[in-house]
N, C-alpha and C. Protein backbone atom coordinates (compact mmCIF):
# COMPACT_ATOMS: atom_id res chain seq x y z
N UNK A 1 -63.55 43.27 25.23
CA UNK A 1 -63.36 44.69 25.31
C UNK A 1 -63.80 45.30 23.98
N UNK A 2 -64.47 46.17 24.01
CA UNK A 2 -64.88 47.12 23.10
C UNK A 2 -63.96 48.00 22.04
N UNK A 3 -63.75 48.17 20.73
CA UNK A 3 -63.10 48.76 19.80
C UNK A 3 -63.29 50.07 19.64
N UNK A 4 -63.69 51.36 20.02
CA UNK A 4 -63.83 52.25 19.43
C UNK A 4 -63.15 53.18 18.66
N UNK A 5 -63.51 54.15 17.77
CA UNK A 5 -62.44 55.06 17.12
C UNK A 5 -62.69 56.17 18.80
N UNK A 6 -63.43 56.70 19.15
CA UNK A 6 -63.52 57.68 19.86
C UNK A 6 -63.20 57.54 20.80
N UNK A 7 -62.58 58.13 21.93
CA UNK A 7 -62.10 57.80 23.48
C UNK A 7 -63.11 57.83 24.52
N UNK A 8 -63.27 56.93 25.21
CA UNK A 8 -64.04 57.10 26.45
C UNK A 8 -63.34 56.61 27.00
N UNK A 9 -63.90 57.51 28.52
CA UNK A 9 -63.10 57.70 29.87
C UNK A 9 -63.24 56.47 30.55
N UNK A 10 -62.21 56.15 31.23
CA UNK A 10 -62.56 54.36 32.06
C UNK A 10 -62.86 55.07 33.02
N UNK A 11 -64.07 53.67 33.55
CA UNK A 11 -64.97 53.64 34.68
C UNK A 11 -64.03 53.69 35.74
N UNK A 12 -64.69 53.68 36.79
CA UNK A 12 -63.84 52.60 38.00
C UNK A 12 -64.38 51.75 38.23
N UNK A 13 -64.14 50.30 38.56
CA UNK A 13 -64.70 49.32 39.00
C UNK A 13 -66.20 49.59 39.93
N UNK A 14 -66.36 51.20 40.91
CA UNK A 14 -67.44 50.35 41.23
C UNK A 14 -68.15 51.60 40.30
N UNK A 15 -68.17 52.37 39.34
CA UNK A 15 -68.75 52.95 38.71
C UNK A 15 -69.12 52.14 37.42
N UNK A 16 -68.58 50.96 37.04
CA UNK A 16 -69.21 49.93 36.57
C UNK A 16 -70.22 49.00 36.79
N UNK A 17 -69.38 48.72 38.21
CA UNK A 17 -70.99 47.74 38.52
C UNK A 17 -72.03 48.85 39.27
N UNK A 18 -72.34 50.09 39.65
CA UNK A 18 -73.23 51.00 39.30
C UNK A 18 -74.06 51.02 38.18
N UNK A 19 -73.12 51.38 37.28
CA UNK A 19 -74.37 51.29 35.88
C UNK A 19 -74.69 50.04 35.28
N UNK A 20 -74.18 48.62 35.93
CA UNK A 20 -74.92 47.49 35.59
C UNK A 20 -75.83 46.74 36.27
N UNK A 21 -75.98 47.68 37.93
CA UNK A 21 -76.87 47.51 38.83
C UNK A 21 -77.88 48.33 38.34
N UNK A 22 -77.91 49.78 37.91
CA UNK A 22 -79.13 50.58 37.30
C UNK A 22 -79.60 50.06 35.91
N UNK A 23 -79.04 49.25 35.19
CA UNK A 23 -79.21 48.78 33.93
C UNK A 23 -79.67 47.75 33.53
N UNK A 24 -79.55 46.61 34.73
CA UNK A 24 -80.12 45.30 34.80
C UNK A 24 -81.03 45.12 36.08
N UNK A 25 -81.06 45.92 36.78
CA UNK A 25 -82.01 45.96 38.10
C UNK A 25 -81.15 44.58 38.91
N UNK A 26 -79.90 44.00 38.89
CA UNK A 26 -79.71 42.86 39.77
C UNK A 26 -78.59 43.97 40.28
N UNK A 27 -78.56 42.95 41.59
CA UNK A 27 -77.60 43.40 43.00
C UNK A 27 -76.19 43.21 42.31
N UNK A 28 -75.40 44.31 42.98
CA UNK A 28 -73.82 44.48 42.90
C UNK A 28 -73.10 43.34 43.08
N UNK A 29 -73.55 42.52 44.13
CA UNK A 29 -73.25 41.01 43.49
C UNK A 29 -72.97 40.66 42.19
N UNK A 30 -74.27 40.49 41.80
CA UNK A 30 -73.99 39.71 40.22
C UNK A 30 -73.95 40.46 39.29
N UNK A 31 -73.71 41.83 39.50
CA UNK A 31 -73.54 42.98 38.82
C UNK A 31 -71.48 42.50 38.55
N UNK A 32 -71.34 42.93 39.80
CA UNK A 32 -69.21 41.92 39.94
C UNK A 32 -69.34 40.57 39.38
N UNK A 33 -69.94 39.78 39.52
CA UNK A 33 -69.73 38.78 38.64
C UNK A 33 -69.49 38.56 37.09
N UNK A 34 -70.90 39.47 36.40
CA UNK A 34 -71.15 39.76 35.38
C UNK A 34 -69.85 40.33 35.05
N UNK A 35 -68.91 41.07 35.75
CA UNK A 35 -67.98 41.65 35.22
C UNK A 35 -66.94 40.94 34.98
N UNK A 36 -66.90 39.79 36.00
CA UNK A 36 -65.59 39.08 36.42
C UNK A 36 -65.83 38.22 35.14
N UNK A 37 -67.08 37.18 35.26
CA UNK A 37 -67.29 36.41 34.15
C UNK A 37 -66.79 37.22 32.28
N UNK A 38 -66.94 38.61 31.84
CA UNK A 38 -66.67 39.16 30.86
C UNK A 38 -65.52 39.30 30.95
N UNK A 39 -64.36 39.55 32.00
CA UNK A 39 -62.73 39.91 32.05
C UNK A 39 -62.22 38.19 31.93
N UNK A 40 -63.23 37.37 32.33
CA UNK A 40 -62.69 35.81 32.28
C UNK A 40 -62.71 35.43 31.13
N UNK A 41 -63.85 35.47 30.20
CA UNK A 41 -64.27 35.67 29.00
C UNK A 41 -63.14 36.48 28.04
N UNK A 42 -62.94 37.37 28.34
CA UNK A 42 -62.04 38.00 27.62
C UNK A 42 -60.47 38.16 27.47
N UNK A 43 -60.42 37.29 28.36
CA UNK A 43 -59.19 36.90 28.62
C UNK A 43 -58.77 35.55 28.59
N UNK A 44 -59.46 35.10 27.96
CA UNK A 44 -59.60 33.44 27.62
C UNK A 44 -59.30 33.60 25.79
N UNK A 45 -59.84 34.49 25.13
CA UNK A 45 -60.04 34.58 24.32
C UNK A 45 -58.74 35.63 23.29
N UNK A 46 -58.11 36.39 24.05
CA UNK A 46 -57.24 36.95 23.93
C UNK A 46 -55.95 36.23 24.34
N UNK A 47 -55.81 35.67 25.06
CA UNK A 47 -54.73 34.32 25.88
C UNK A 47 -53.80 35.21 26.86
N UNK A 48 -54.44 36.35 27.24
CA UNK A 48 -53.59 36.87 28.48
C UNK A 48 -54.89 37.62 29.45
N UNK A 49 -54.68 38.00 30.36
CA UNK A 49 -55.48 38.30 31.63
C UNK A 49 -55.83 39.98 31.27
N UNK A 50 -56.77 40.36 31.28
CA UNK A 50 -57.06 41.76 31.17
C UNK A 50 -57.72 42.24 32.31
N UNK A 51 -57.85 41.36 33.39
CA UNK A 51 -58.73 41.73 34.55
C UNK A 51 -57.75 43.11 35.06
N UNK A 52 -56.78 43.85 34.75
CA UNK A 52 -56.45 44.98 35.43
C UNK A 52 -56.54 46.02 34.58
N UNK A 53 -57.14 45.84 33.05
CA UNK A 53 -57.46 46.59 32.07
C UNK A 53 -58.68 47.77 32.70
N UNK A 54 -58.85 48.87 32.19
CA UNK A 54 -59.87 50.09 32.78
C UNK A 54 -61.23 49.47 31.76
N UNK A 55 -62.28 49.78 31.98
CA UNK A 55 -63.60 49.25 32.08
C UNK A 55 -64.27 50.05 31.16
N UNK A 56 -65.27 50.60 29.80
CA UNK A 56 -65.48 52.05 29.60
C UNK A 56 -66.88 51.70 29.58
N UNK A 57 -67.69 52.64 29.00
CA UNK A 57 -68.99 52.48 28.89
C UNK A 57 -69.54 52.14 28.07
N UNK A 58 -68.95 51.74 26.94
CA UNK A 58 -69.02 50.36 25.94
C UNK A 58 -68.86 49.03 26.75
N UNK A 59 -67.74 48.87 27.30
CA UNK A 59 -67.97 47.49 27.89
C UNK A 59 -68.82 47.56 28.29
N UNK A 60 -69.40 48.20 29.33
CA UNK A 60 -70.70 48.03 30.65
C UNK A 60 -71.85 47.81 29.43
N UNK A 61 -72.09 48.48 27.84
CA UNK A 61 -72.97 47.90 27.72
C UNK A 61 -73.01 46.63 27.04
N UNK A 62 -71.79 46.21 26.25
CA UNK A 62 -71.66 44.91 26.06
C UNK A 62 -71.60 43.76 27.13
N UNK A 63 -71.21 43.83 28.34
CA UNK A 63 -71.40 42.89 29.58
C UNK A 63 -73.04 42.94 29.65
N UNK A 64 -73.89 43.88 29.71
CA UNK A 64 -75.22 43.79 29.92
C UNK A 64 -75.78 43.27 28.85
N UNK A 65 -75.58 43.31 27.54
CA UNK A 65 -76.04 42.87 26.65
C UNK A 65 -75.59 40.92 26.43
N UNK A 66 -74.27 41.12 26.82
CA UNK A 66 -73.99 39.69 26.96
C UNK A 66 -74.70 38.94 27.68
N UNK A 67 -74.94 39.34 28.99
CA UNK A 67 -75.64 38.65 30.06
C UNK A 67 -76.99 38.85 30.75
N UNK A 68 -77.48 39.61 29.82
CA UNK A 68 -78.98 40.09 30.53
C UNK A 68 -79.93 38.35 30.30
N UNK A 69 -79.51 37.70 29.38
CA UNK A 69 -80.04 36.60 29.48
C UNK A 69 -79.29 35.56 30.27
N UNK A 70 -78.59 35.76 31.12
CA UNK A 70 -78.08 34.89 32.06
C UNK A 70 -79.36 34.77 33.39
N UNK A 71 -80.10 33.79 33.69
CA UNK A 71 -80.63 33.80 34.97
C UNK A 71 -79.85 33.95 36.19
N UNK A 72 -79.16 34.66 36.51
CA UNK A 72 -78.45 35.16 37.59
C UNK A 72 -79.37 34.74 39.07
N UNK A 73 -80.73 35.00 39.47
CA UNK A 73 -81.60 35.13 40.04
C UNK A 73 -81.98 33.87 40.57
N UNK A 74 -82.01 32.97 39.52
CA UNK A 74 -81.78 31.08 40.13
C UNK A 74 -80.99 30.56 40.14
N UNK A 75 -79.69 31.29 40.26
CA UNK A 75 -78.68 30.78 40.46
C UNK A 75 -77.75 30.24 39.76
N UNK A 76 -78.14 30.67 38.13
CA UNK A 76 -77.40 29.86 37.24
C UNK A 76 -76.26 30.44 36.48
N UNK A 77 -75.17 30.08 36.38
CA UNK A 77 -74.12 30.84 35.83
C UNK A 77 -73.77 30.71 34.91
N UNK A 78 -72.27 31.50 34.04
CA UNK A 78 -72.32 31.93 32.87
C UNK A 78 -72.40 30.42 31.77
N UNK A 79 -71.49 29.47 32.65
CA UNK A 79 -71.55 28.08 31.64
C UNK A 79 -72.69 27.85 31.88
N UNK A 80 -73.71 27.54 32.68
CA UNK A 80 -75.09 26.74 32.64
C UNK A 80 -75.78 27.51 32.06
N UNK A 81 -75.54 28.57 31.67
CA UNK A 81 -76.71 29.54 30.92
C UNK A 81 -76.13 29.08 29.43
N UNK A 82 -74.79 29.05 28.75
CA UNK A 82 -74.22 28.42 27.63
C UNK A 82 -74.64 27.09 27.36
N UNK A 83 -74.57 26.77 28.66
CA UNK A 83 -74.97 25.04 28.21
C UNK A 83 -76.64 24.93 27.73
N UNK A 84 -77.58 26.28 28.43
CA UNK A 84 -78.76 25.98 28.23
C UNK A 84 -79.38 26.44 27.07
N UNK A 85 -78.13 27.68 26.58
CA UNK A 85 -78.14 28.16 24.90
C UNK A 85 -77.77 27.18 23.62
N UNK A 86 -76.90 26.47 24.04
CA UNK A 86 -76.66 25.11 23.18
C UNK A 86 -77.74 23.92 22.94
N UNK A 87 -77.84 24.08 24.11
CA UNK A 87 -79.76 23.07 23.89
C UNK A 87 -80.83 23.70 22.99
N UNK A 88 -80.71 24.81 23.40
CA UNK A 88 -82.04 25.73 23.00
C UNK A 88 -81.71 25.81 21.17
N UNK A 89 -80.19 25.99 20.84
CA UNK A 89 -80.01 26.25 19.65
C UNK A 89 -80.09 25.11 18.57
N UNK A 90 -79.33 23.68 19.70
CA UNK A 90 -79.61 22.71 18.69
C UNK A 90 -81.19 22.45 18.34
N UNK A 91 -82.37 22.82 19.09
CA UNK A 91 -83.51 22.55 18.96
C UNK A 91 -84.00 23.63 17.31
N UNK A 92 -83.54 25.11 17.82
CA UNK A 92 -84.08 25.34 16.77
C UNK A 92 -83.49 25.36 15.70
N UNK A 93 -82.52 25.01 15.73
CA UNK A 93 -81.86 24.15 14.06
C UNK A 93 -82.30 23.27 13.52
N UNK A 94 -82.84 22.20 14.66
CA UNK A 94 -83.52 21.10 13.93
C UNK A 94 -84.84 21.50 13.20
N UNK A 95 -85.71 22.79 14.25
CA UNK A 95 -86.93 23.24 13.54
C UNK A 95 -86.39 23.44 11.84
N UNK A 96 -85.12 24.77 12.43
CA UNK A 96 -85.33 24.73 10.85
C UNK A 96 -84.54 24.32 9.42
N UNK A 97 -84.31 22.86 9.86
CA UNK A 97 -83.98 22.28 9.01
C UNK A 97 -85.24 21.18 8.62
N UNK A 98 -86.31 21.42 9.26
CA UNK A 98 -87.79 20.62 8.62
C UNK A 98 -88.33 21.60 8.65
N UNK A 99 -88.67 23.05 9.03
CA UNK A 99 -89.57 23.89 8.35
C UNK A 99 -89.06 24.54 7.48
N UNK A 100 -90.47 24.89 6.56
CA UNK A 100 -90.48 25.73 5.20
C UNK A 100 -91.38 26.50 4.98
N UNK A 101 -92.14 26.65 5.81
CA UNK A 101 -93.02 27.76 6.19
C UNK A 101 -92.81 28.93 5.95
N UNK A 102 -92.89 29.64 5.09
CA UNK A 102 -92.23 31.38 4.35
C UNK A 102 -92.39 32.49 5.93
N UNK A 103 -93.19 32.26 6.57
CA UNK A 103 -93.73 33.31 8.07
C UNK A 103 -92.98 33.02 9.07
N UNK A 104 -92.94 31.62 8.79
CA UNK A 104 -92.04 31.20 10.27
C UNK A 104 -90.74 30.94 10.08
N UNK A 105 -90.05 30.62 8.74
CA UNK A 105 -88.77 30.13 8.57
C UNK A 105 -87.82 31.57 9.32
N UNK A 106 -88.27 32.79 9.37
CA UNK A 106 -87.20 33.74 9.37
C UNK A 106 -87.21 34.08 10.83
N UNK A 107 -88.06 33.92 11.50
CA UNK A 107 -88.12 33.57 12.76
C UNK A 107 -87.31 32.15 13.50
N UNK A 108 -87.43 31.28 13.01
CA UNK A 108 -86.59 30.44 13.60
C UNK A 108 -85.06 30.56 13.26
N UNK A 109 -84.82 31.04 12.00
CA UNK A 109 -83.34 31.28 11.62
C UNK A 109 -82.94 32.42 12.64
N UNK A 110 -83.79 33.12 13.12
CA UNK A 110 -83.43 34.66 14.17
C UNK A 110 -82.94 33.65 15.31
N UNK A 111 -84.02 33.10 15.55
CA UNK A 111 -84.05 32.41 17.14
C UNK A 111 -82.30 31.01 16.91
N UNK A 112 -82.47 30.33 16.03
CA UNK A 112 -80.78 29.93 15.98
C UNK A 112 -79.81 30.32 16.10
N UNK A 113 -79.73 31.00 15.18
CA UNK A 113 -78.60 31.96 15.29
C UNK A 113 -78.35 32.65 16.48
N UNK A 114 -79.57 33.23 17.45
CA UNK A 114 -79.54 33.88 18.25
C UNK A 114 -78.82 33.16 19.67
N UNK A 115 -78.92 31.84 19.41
CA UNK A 115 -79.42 30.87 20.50
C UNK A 115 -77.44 30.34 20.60
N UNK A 116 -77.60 29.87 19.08
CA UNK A 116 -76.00 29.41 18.66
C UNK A 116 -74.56 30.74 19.26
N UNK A 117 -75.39 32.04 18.91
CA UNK A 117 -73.97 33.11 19.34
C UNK A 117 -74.14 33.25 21.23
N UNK A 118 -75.18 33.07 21.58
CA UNK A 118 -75.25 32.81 22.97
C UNK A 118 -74.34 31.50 23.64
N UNK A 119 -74.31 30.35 23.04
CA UNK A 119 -73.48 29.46 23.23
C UNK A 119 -72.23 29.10 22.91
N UNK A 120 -72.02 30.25 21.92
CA UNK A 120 -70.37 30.29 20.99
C UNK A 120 -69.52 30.11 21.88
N UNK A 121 -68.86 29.78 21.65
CA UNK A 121 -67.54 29.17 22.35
C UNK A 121 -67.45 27.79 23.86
N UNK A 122 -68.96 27.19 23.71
CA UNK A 122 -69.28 26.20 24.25
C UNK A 122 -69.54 25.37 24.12
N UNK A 123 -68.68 23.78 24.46
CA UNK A 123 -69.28 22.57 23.82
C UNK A 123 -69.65 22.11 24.77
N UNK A 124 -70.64 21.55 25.09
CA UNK A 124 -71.52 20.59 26.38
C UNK A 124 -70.58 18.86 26.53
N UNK A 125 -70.00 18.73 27.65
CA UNK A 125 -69.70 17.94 27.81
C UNK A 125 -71.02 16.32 27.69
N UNK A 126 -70.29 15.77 27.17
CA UNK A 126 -71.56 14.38 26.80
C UNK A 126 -71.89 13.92 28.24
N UNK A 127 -71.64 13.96 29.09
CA UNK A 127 -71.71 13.23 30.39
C UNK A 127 -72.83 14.22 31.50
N UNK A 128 -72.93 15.84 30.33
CA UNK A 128 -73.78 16.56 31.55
C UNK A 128 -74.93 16.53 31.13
N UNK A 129 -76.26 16.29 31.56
CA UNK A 129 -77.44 16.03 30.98
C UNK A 129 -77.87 17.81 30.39
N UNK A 130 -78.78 17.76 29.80
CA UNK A 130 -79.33 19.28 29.39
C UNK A 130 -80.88 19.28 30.14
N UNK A 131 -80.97 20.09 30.77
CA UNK A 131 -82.27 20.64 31.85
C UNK A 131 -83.28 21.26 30.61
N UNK A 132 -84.07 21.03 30.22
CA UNK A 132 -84.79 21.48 29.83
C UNK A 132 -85.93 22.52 30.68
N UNK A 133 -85.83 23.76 30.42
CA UNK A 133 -86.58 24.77 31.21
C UNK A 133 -88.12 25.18 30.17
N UNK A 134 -89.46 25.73 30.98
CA UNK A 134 -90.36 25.99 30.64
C UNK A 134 -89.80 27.65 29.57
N UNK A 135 -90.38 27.64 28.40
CA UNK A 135 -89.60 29.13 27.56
C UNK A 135 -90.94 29.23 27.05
N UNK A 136 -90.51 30.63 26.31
CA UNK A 136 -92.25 31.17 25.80
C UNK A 136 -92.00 31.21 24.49
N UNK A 137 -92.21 31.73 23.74
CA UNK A 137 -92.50 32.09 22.13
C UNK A 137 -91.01 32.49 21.65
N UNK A 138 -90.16 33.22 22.14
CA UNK A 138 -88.89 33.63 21.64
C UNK A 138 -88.03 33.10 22.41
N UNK A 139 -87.92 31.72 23.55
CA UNK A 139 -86.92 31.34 23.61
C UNK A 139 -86.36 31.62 24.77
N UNK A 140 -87.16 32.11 25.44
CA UNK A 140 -86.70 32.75 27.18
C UNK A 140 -87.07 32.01 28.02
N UNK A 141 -86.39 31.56 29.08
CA UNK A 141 -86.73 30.92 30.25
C UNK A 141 -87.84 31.26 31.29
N UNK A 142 -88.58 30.29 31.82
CA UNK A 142 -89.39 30.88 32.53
C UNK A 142 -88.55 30.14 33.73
């Protein structure tokens, strides 16, 4: 849930997943998911249930921002998208702990870091293999 000094008005549930169906172009489906997964999320993390908490328009854009890199579309959900950020991050840690390249070092420190807060609060069980997916230049799944 979002901190602000200023008040905004809570959504209603489906005036949320509205503006995360116009915001992410995916179906009200995984528009409710996206939501459920962030109240699960956030209530994991807080150690009590906020799923009856009001919704504002800060959250809606932190849920979209959280999950716009979730492949929703193949089916993959919020842990397999963590588990596939933990792969992705240990890789580019290793880059850059052997590059020294002045052009590229600050780029791969972006892409770690980026990769590592995507997976925060996830450890990959040793027993689940890691899928390696086709990605392009910054780290996105094809």
């Amino acid at each position: 849930m979002t901190m602000t000094i200023e008040w905004q008005e809570p959504l209603t549930a489906a005036e949320v997943v509205e503006r995360l169906t116009a915001a992410t172009g995916r179906e009200p489906e995984v528009a409710s998911a996206m939501i459920r997964d962030y109240l699960d999320d956030t209530s994991e993390q807080l150690g009590f249930s906020v799923h009856r908490w009001g919704l504002d328009a800060g959250d809606v854009e932190e849920i979209r921002r959280g999950y716009e890199w979730v492949d929703y579309e193949r089916g993959e959900t919020a842990t397999e998208a963590r588990l596939r950020a933990a792969g992705y991050a240990q890789g580019w840690n290793d880059i850059a702990a052997t590059d020294d390249s002045p052009g590229y070092s600050g780029h791969v420190d972006r892409q770690a870091a980026l990769w590592t807060e995507r997976a925060r609060g996830f450890e990959a069980p040793a027993d689940v293999p890691f899928v390696e997916h086709e990605v392009d230049a910054e780290g996105w799944s094809r």
